[in-house]
C-alpha atoms as a PDB file:
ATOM      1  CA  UNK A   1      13.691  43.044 -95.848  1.00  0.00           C
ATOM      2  CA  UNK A   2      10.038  43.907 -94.845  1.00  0.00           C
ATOM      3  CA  UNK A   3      10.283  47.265 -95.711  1.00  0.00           C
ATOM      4  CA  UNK A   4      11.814  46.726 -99.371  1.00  0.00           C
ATOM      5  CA  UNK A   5       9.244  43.822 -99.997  1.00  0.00           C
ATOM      6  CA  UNK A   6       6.399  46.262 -99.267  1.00  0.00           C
ATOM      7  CA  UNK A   7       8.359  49.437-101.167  1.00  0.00           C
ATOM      8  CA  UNK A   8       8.484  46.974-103.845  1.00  0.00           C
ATOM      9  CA  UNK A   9       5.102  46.232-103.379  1.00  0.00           C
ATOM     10  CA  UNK A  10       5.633  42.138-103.048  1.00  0.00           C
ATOM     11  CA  UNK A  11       3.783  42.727-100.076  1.00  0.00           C
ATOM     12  CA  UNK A  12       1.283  45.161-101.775  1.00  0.00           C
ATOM     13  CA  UNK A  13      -1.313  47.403-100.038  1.00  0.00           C
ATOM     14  CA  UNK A  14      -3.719  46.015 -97.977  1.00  0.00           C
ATOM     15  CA  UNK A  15      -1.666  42.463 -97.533  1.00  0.00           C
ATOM     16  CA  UNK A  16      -2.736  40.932 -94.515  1.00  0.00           C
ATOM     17  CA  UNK A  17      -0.693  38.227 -92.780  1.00  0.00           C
ATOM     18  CA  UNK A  18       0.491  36.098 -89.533  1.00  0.00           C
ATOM     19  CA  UNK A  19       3.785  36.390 -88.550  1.00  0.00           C
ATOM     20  CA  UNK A  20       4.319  32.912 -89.377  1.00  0.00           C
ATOM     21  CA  UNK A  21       2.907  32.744 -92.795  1.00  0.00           C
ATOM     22  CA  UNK A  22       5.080  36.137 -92.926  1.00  0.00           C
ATOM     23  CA  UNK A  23       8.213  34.252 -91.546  1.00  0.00           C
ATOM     24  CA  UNK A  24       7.171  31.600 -94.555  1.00  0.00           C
ATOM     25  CA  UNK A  25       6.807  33.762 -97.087  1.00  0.00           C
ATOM     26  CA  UNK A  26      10.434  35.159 -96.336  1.00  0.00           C
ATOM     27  CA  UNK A  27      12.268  31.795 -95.443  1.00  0.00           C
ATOM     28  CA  UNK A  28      13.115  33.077 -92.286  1.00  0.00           C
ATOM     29  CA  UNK A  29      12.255  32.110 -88.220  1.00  0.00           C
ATOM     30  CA  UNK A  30       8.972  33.728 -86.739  1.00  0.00           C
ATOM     31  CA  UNK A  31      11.376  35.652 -84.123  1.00  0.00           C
ATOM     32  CA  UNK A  32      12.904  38.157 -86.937  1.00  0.00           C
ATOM     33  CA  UNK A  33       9.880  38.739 -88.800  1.00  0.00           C
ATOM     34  CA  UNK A  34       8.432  40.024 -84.775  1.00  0.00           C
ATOM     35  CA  UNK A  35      11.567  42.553 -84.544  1.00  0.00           C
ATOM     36  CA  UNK A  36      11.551  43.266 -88.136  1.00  0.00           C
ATOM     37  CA  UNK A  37       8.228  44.827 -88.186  1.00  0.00           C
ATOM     38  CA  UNK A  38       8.944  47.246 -85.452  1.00  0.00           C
ATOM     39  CA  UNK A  39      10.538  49.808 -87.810  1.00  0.00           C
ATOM     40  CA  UNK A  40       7.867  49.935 -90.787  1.00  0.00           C
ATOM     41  CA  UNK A  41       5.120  49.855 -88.128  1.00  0.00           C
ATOM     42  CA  UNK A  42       6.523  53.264 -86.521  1.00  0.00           C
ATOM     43  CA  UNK A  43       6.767  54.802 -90.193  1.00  0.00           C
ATOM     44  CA  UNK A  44       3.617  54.181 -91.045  1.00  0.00           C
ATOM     45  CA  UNK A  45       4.255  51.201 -93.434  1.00  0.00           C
ATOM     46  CA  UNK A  46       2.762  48.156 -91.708  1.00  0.00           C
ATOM     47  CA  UNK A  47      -0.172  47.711 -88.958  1.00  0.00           C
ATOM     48  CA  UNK A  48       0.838  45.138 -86.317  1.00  0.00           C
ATOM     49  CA  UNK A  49      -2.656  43.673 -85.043  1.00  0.00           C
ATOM     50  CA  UNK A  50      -2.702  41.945 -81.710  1.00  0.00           C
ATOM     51  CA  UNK A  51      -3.405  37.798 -82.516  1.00  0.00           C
ATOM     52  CA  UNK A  52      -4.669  38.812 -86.433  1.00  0.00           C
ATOM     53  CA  UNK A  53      -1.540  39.502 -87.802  1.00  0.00           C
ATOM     54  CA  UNK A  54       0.485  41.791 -89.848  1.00  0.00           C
ATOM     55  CA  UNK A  55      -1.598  44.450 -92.429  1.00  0.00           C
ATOM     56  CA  UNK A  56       0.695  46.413 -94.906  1.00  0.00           C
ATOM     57  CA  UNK A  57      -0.656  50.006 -94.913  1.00  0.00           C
ATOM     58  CA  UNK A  58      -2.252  51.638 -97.839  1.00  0.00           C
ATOM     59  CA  UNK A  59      -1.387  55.048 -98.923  1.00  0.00           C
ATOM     60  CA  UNK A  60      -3.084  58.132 -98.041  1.00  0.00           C
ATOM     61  CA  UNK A  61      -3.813  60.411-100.774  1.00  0.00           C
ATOM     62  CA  UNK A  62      -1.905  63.303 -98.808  1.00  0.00           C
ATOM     63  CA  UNK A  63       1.229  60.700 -99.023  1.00  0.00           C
ATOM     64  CA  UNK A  64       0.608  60.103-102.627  1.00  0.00           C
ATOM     65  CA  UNK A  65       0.665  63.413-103.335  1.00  0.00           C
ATOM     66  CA  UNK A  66       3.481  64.231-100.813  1.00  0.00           C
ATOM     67  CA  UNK A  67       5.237  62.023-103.134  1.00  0.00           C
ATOM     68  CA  UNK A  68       4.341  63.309-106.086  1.00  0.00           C
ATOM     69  CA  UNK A  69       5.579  66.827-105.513  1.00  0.00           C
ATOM     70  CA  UNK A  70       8.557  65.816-104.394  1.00  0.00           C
ATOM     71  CA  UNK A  71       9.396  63.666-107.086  1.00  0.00           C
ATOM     72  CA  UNK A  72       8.607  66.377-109.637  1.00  0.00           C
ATOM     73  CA  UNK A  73      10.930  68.753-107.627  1.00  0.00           C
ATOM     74  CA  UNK A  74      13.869  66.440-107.684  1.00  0.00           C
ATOM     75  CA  UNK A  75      13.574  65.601-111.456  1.00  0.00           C
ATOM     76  CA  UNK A  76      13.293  69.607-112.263  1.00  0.00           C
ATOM     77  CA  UNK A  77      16.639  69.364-109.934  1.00  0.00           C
ATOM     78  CA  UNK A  78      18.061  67.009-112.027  1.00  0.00           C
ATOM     79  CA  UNK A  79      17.142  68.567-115.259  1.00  0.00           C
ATOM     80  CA  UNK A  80      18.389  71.454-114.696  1.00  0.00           C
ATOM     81  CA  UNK A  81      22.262  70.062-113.478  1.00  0.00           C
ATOM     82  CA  UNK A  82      22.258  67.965-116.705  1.00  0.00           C
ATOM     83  CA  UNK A  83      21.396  71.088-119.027  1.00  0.00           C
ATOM     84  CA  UNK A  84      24.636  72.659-117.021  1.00  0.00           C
ATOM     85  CA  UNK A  85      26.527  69.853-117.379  1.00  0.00           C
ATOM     86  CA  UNK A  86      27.003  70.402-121.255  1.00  0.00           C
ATOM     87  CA  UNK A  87      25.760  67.332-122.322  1.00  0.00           C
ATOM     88  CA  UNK A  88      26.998  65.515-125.951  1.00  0.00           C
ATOM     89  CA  UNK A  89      24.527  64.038-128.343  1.00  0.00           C
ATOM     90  CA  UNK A  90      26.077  60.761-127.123  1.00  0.00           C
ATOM     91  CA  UNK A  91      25.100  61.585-123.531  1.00  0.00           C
ATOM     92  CA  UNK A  92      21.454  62.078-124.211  1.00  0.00           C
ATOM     93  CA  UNK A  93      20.833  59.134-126.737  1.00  0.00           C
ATOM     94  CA  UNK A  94      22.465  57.448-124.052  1.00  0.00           C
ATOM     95  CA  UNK A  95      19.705  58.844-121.249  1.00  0.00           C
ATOM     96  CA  UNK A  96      17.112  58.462-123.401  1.00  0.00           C
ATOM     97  CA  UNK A  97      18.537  54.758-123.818  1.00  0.00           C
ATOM     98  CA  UNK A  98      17.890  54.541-119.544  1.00  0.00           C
ATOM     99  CA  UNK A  99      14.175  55.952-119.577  1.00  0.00           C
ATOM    100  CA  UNK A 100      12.382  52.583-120.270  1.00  0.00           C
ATOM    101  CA  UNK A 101      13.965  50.949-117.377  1.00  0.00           C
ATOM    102  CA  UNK A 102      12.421  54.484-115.162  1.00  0.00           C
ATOM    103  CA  UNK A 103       9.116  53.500-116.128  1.00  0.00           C
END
């Protein structure tokens, strides 16, 4: 749950917070939040701070742009199955009906 809020960026960048407030914020006991954070904090994702709290990691321009080349590889991927794929005139109005909710 802590990992999606932060993918999602509820908990954006930067967002500093107790484990209680955190616990709060989530509607759930202080005990899960101090498990829960064990995963995101080895990838990277959160910074647990002895008695100051819980500090969601910002992003590195190496993992921005780590991100960015692999998204551009996957979409050429992708492009290049759908031109094999023999798509209709009905199939790509309908794509092109899907690329608002990609942005």
């Amino acid at each position: 749950m802590i990992k999606t809020e932060i993918m999602e960026n509820r908990l954006p960048p930067g967002f500093l917070s107790v484990e209680s407030e955190l616990a709060f914020q989530l509607d759930i006991s202080r005990m899960p939040v101090s498990e829960a954070v064990i995963c995101p904090s080895e990838e990277g994702l959160v910074e647990v701070r002895q008695r100051r709290g819980i500090r969601a990691q910002r992003s590195s321009v190496d993992d921005m742009r780590e991100t960015y080349d692999l998204t551009i590889l996957l979409e050429a991927e992708y492009a290049g199955g759908l031109t094999d794929a023999g798509l209709t005139g009905t199939d790509v109005v309908q794509l092109l009906q899907y690329t608002p909710d990609m942005d």
